[in-house]
PDB file of N, CA and C in Angstrom:
ATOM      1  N   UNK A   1      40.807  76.094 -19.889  1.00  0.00           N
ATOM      2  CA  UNK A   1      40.801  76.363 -18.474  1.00  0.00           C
ATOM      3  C   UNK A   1      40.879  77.866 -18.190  1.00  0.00           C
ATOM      4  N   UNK A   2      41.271  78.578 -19.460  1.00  0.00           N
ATOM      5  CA  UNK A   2      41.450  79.919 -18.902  1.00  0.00           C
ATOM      6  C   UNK A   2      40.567  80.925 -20.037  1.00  0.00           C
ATOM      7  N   UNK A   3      39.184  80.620 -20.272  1.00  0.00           N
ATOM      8  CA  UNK A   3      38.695  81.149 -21.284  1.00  0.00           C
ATOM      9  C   UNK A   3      38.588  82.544 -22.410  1.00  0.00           C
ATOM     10  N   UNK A   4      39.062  83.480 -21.601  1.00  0.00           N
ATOM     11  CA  UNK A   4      39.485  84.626 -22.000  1.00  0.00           C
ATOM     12  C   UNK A   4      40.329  84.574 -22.595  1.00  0.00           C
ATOM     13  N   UNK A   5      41.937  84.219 -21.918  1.00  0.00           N
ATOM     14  CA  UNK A   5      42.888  84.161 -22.596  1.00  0.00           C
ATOM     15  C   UNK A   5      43.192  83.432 -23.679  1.00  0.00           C
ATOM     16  N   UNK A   6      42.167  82.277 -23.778  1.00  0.00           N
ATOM     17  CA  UNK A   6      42.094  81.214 -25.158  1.00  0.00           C
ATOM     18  C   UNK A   6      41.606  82.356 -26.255  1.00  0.00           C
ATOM     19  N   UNK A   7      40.715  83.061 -25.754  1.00  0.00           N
ATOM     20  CA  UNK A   7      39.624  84.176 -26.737  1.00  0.00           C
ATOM     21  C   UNK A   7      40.564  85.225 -27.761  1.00  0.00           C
ATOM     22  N   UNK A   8      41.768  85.482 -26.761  1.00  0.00           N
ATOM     23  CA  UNK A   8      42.385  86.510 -27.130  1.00  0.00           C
ATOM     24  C   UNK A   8      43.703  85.668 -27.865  1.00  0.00           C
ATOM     25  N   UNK A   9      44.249  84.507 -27.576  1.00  0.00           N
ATOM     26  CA  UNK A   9      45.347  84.087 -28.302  1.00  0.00           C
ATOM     27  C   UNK A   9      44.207  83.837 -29.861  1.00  0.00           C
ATOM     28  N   UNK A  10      43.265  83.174 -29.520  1.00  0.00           N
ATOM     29  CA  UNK A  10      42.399  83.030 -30.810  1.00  0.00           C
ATOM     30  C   UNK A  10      42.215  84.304 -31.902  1.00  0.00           C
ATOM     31  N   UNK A  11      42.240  85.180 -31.523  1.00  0.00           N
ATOM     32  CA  UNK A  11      41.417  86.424 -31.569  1.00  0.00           C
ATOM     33  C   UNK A  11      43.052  86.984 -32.640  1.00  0.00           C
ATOM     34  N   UNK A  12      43.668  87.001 -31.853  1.00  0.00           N
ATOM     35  CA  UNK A  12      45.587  87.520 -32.385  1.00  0.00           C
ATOM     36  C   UNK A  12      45.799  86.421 -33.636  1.00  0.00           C
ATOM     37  N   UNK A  13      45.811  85.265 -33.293  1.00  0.00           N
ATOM     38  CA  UNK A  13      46.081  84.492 -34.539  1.00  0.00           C
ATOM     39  C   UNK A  13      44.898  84.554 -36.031  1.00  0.00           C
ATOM     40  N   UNK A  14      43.980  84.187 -35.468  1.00  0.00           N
ATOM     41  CA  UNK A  14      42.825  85.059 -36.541  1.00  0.00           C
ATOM     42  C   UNK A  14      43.131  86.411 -37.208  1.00  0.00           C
ATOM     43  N   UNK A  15      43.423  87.203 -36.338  1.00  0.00           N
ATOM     44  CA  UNK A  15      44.019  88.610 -37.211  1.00  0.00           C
ATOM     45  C   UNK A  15      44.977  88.565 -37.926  1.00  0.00           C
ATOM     46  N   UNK A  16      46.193  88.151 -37.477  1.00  0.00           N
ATOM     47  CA  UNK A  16      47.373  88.140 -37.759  1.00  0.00           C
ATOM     48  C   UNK A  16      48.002  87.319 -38.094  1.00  0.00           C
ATOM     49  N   UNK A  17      47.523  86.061 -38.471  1.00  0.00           N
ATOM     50  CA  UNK A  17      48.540  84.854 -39.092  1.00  0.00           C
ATOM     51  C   UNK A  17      47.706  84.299 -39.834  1.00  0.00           C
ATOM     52  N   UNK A  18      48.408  83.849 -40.811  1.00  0.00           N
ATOM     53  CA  UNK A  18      47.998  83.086 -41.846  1.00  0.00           C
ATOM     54  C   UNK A  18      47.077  81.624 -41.835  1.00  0.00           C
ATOM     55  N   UNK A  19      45.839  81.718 -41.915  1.00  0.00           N
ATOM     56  CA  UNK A  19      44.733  80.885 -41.296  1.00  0.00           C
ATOM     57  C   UNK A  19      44.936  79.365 -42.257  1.00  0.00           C
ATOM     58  N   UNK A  20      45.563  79.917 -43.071  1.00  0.00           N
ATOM     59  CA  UNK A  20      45.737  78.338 -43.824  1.00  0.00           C
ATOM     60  C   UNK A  20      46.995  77.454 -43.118  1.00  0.00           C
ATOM     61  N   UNK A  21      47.648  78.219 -42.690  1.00  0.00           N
ATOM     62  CA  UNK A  21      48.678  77.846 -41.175  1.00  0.00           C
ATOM     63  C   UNK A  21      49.199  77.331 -40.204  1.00  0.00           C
ATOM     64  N   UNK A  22      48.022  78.460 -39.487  1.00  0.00           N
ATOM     65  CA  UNK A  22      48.045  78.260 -38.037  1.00  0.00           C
ATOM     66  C   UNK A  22      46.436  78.629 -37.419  1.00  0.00           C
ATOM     67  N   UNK A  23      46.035  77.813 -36.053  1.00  0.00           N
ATOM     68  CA  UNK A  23      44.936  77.521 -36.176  1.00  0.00           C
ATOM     69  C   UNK A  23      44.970  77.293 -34.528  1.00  0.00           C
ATOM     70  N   UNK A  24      44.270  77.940 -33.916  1.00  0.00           N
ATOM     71  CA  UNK A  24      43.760  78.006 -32.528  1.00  0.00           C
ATOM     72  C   UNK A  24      42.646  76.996 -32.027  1.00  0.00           C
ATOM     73  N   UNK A  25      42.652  75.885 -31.268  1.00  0.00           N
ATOM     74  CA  UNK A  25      41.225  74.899 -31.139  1.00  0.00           C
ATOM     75  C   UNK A  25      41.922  75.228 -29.943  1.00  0.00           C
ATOM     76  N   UNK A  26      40.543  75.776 -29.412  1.00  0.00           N
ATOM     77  CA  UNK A  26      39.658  76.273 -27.616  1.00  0.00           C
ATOM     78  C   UNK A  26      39.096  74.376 -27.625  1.00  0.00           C
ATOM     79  N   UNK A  27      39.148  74.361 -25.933  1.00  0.00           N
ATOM     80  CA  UNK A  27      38.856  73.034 -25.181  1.00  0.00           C
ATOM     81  C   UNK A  27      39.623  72.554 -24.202  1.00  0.00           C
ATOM     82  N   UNK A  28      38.624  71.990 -23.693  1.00  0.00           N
ATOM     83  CA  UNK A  28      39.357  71.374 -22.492  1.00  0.00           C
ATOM     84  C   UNK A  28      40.369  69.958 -22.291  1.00  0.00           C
ATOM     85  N   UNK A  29      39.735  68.710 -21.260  1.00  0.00           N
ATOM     86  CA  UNK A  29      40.451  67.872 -21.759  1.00  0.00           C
ATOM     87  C   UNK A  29      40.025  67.095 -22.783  1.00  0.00           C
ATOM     88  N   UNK A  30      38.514  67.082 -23.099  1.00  0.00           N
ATOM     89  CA  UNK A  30      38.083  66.050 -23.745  1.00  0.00           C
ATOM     90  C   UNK A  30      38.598  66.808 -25.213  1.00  0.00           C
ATOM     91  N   UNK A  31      38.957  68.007 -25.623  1.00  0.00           N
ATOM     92  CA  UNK A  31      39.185  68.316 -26.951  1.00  0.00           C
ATOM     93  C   UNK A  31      40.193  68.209 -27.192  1.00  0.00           C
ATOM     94  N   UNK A  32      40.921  68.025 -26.300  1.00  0.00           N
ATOM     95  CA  UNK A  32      42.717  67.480 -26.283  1.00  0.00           C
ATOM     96  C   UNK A  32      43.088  65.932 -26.783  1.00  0.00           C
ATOM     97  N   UNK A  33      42.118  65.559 -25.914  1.00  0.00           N
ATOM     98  CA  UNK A  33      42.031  63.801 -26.234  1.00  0.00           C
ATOM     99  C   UNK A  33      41.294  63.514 -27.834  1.00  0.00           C
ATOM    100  N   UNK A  34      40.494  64.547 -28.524  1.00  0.00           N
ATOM    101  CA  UNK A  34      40.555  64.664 -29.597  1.00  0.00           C
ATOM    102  C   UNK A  34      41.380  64.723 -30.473  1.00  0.00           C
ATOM    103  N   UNK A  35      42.057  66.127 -30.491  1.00  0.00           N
ATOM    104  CA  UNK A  35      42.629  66.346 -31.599  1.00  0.00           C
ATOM    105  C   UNK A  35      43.780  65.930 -31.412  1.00  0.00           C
ATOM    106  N   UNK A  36      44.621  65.324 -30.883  1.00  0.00           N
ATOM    107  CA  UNK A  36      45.712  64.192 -30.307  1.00  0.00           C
ATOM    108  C   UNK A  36      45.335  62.969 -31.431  1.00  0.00           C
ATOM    109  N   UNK A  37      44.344  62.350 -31.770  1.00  0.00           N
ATOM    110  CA  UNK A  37      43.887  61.422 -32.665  1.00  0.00           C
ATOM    111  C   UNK A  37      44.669  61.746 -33.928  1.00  0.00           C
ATOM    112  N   UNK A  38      44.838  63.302 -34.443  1.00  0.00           N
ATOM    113  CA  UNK A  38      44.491  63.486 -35.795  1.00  0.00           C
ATOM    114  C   UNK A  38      46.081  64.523 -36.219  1.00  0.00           C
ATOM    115  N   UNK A  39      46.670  63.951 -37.235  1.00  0.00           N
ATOM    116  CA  UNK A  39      47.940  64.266 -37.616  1.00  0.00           C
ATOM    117  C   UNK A  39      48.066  65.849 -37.326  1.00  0.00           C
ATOM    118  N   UNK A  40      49.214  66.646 -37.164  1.00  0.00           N
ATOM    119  CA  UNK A  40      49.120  67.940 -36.792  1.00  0.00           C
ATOM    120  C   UNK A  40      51.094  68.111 -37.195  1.00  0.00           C
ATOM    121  N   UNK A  41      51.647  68.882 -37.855  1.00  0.00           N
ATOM    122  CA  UNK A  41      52.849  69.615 -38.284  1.00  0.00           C
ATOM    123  C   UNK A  41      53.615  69.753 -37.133  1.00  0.00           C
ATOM    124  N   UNK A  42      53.116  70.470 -35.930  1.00  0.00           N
ATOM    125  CA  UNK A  42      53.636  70.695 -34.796  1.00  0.00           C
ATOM    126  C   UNK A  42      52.507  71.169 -33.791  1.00  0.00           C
ATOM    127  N   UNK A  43      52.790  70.822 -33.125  1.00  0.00           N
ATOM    128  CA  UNK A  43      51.873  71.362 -31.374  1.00  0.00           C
ATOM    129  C   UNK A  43      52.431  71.954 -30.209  1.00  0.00           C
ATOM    130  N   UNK A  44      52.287  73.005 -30.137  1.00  0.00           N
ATOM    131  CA  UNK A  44      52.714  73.871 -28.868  1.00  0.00           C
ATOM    132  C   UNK A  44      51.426  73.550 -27.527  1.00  0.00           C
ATOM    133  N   UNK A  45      52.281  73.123 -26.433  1.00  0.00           N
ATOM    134  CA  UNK A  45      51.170  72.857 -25.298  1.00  0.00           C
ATOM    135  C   UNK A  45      51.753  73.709 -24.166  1.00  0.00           C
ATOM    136  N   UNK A  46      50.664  74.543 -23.307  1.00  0.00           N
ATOM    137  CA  UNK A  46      51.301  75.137 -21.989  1.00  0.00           C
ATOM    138  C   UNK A  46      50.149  74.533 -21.253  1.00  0.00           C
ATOM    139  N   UNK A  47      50.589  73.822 -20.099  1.00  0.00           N
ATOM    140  CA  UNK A  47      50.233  73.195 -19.426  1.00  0.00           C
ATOM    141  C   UNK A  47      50.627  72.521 -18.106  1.00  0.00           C
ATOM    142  N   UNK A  48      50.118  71.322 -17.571  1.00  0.00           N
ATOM    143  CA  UNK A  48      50.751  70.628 -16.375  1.00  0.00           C
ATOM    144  C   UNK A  48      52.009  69.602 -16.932  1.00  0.00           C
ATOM    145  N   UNK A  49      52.809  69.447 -15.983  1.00  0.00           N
ATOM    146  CA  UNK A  49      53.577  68.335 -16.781  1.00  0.00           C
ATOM    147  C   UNK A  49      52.794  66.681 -16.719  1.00  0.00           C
ATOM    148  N   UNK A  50      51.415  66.860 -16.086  1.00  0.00           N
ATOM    149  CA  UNK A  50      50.992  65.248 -15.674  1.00  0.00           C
ATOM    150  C   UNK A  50      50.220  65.324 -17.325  1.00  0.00           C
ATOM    151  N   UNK A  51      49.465  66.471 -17.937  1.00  0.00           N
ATOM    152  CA  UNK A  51      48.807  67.160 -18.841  1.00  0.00           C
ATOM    153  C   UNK A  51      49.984  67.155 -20.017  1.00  0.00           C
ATOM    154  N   UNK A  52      51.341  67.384 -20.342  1.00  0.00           N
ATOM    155  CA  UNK A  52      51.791  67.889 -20.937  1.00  0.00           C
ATOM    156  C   UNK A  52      52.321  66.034 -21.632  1.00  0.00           C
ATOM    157  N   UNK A  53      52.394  65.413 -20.551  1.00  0.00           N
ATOM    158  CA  UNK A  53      52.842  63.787 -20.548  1.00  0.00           C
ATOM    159  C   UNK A  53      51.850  63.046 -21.768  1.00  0.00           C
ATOM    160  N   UNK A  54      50.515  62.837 -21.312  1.00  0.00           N
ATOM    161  CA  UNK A  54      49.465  62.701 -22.287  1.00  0.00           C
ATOM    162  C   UNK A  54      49.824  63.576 -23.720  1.00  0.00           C
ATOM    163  N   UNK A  55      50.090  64.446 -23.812  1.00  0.00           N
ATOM    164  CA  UNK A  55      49.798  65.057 -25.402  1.00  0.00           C
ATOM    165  C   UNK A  55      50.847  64.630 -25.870  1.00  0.00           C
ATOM    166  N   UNK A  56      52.003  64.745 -25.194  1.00  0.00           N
ATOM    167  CA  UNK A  56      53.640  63.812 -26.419  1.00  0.00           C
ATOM    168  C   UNK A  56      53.208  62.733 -26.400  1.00  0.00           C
ATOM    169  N   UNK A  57      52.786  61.958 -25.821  1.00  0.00           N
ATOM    170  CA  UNK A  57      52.276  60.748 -26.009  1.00  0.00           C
ATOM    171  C   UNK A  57      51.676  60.101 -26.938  1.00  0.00           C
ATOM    172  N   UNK A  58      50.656  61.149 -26.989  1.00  0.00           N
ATOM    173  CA  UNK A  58      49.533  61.042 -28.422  1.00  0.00           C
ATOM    174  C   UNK A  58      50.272  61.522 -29.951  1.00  0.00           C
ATOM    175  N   UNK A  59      51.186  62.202 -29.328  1.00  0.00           N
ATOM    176  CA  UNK A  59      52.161  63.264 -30.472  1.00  0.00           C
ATOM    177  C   UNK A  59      52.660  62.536 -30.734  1.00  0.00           C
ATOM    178  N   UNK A  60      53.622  61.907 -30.350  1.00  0.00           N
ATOM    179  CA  UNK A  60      54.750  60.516 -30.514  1.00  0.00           C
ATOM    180  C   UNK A  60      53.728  59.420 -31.393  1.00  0.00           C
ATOM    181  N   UNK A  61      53.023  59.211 -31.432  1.00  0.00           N
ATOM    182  CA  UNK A  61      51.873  58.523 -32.444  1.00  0.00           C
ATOM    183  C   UNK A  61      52.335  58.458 -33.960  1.00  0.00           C
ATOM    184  N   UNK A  62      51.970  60.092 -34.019  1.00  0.00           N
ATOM    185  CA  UNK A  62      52.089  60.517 -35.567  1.00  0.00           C
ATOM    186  C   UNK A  62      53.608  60.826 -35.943  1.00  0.00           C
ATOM    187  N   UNK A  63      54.163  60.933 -34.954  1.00  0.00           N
ATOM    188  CA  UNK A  63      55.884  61.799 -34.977  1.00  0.00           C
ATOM    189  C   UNK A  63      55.565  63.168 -34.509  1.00  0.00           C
ATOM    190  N   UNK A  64      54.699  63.444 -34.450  1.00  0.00           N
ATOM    191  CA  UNK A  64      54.625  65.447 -34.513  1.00  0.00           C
ATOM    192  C   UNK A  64      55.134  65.371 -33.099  1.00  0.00           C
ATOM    193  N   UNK A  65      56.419  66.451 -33.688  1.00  0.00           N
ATOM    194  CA  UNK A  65      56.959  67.262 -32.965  1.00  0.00           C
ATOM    195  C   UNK A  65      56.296  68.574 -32.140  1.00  0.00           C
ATOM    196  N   UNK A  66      56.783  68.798 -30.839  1.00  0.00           N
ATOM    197  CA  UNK A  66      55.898  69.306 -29.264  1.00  0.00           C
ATOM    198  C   UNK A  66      56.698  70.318 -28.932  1.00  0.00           C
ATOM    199  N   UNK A  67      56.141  71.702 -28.300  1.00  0.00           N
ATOM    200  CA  UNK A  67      57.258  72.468 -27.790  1.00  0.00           C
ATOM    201  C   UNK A  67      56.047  72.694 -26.648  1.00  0.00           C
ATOM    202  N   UNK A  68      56.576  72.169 -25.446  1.00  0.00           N
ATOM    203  CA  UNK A  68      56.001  72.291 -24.166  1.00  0.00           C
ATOM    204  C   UNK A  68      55.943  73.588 -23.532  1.00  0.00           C
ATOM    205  N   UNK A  69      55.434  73.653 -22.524  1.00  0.00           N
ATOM    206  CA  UNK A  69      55.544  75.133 -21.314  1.00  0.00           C
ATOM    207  C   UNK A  69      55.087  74.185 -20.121  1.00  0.00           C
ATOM    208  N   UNK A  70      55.921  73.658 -19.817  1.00  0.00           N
ATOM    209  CA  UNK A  70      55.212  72.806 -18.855  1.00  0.00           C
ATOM    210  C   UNK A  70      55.084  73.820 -16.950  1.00  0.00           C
ATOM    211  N   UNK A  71      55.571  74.939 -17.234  1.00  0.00           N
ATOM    212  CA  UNK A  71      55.656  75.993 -15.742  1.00  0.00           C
ATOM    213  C   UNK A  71      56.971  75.102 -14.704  1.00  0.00           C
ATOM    214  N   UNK A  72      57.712  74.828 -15.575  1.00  0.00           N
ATOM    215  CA  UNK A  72      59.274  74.318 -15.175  1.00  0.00           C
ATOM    216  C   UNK A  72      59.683  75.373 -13.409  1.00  0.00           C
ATOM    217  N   UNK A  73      60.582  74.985 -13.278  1.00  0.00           N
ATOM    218  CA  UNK A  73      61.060  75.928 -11.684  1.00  0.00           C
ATOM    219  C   UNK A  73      61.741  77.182 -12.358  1.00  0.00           C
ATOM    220  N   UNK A  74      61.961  77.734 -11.933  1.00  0.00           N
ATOM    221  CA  UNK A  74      62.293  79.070 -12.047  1.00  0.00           C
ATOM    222  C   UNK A  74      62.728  79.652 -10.743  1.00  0.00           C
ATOM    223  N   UNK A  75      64.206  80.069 -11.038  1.00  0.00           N
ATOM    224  CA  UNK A  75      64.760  80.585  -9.675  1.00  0.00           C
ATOM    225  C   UNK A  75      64.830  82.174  -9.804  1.00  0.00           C
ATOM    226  N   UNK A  76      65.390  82.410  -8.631  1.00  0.00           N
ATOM    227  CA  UNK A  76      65.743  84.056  -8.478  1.00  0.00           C
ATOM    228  C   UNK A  76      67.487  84.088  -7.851  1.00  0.00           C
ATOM    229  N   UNK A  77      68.353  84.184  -8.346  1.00  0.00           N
ATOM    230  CA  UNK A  77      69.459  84.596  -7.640  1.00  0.00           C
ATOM    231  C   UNK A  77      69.849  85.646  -7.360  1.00  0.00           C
ATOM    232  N   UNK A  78      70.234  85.950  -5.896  1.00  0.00           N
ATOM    233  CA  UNK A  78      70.447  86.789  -5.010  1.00  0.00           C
ATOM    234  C   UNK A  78      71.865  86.529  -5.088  1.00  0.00           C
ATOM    235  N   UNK A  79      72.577  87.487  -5.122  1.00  0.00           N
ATOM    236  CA  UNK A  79      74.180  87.729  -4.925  1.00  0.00           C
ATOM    237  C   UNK A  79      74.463  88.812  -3.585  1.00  0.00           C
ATOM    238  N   UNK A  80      75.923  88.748  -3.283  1.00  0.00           N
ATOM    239  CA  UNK A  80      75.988  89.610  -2.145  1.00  0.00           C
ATOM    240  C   UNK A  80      75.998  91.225  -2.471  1.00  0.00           C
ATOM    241  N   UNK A  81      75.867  91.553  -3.554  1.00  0.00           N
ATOM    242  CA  UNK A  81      75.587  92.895  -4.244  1.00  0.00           C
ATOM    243  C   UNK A  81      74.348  93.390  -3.926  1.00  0.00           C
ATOM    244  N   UNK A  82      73.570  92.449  -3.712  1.00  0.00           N
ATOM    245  CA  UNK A  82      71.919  93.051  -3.936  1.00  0.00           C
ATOM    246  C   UNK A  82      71.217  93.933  -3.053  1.00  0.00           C
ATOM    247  N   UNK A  83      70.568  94.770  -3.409  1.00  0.00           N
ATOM    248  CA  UNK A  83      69.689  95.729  -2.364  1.00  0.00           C
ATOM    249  C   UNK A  83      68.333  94.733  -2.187  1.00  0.00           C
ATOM    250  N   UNK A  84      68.626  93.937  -0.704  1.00  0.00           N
ATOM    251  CA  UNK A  84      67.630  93.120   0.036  1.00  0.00           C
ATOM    252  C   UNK A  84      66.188  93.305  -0.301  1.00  0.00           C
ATOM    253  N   UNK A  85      66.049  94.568   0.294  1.00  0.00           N
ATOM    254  CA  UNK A  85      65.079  95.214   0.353  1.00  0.00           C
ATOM    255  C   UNK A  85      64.000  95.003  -1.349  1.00  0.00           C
ATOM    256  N   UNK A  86      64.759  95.860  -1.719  1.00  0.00           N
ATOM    257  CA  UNK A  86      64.963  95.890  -3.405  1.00  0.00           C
ATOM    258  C   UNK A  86      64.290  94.968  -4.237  1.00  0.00           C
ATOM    259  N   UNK A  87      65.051  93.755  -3.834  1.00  0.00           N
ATOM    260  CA  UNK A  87      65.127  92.393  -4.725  1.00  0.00           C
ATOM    261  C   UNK A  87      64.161  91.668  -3.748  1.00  0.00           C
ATOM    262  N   UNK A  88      63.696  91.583  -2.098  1.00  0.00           N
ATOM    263  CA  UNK A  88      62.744  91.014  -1.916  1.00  0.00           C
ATOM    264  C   UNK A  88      60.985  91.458  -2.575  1.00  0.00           C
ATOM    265  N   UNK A  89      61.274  93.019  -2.394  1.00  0.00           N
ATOM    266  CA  UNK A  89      60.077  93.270  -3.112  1.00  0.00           C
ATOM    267  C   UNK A  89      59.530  93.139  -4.570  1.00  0.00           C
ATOM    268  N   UNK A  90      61.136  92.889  -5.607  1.00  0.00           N
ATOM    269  CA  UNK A  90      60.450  92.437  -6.620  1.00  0.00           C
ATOM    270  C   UNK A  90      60.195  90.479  -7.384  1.00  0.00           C
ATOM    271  N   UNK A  91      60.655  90.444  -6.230  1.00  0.00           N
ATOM    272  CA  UNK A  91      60.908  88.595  -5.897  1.00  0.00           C
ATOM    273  C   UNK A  91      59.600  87.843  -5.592  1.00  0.00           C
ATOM    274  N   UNK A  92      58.830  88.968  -4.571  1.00  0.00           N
ATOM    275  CA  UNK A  92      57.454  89.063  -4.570  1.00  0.00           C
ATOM    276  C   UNK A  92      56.398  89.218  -5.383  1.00  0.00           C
ATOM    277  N   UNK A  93      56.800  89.926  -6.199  1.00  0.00           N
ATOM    278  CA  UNK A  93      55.968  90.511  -7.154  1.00  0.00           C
ATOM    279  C   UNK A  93      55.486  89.795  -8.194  1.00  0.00           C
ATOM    280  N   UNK A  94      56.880  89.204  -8.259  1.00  0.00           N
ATOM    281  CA  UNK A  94      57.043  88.280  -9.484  1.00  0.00           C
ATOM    282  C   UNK A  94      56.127  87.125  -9.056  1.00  0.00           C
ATOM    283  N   UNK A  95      56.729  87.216  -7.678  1.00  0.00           N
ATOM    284  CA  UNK A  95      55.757  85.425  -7.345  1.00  0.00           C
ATOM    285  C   UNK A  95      54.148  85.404  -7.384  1.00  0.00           C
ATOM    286  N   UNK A  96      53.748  86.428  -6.623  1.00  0.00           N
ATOM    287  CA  UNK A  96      52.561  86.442  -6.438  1.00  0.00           C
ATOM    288  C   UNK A  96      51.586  87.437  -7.684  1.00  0.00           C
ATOM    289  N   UNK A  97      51.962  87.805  -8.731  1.00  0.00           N
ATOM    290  CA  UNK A  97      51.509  88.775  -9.613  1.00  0.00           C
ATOM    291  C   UNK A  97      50.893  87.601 -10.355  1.00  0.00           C
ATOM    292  N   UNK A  98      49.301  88.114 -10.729  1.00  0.00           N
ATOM    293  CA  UNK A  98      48.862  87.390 -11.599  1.00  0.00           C
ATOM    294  C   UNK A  98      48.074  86.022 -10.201  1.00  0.00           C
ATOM    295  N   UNK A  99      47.752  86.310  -9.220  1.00  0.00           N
ATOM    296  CA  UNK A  99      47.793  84.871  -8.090  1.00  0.00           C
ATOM    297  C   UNK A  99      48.527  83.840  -8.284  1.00  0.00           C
ATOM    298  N   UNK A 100      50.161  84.428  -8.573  1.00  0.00           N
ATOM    299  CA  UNK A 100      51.436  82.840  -8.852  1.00  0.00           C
ATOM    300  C   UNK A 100      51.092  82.378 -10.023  1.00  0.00           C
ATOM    301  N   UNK A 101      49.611  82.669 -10.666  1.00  0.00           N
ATOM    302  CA  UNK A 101      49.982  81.903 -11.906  1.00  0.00           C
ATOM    303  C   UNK A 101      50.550  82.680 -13.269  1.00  0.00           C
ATOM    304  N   UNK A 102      51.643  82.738 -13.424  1.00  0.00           N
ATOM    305  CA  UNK A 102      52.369  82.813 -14.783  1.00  0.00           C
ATOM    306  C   UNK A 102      53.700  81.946 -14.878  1.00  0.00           C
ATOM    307  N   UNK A 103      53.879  81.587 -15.959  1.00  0.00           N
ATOM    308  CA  UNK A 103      54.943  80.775 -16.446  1.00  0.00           C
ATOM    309  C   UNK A 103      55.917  80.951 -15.992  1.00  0.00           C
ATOM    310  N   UNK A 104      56.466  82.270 -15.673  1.00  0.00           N
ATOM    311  CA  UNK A 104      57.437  82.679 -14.820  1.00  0.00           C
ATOM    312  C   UNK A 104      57.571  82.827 -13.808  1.00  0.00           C
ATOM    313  N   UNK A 105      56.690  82.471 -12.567  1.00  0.00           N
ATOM    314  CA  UNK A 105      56.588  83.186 -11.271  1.00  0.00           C
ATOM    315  C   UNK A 105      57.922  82.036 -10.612  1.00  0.00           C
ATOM    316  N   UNK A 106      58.697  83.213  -9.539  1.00  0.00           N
ATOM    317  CA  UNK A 106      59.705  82.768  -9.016  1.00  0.00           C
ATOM    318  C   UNK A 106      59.264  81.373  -7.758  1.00  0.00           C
ATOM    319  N   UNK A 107      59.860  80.134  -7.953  1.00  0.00           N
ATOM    320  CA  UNK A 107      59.301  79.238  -7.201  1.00  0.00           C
ATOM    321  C   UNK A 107      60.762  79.134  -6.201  1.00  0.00           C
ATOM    322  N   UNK A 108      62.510  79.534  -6.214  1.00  0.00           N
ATOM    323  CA  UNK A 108      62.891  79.417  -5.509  1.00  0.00           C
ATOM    324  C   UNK A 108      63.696  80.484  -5.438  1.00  0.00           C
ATOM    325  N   UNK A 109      64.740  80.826  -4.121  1.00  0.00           N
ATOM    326  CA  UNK A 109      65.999  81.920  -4.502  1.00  0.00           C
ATOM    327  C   UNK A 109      66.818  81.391  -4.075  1.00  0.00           C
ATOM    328  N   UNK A 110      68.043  81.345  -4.945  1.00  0.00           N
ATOM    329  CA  UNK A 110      69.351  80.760  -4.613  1.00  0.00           C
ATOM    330  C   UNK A 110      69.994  81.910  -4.407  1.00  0.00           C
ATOM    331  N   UNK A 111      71.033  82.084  -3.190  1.00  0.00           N
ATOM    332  CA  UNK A 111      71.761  83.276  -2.697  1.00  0.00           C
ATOM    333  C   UNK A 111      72.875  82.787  -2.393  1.00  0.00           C
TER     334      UNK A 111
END
């Protein structure tokens, strides 16, 4: 879904890790619903949690163990210390940097 960035995690592991290893497969859903079929050591997925549901699923099959990113909530706490100002502008930043999409972007603030 995000083709570049598949290019470049591909691109880093190819250089830098041991190819007998570890191993990058680019695809969408139908290559997911693939390689879900076929035994695997461990599987790291960042994804939706409706998306992330399906692959333990298929994982739970073989036993292989999953370390998700499912883009969980993520707060911001505000204390009565804080420079308002300050902390709204980087509360913002956070949220909307990247158009909201990163793993981290702030979805609430507890004060």
């Amino acid at each position: 879904m995000s083709p570049c960035s598949s290019a470049a995690v591909r691109k880093l592991v190819e250089n830098y890790l041991d190819r007998d290893a570890y191993s990058v497969i680019e695809g969408g859903p139908e290559v997911a619903i693939e390689i879900t079929k076929h035994k695997f050591d461990f599987i790291c997925f960042t994804g939706s949690t409706m998306k992330g549901k399906l692959v333990a699923e298929a994982a739970a099959k073989n036993m292989t163990p999953c370390l998700m990113e499912l883009g969980g909530k993520c707060p911001a706490i505000v204390d009565e210390s804080a420079n308002i100002d300050f902390a709204a502008s980087k509360i913002a930043f956070a949220r909307f940097n990247n158009s909201g999409q990163t793993c981290i972007g702030v979805d609430y603030i507890i004060c």
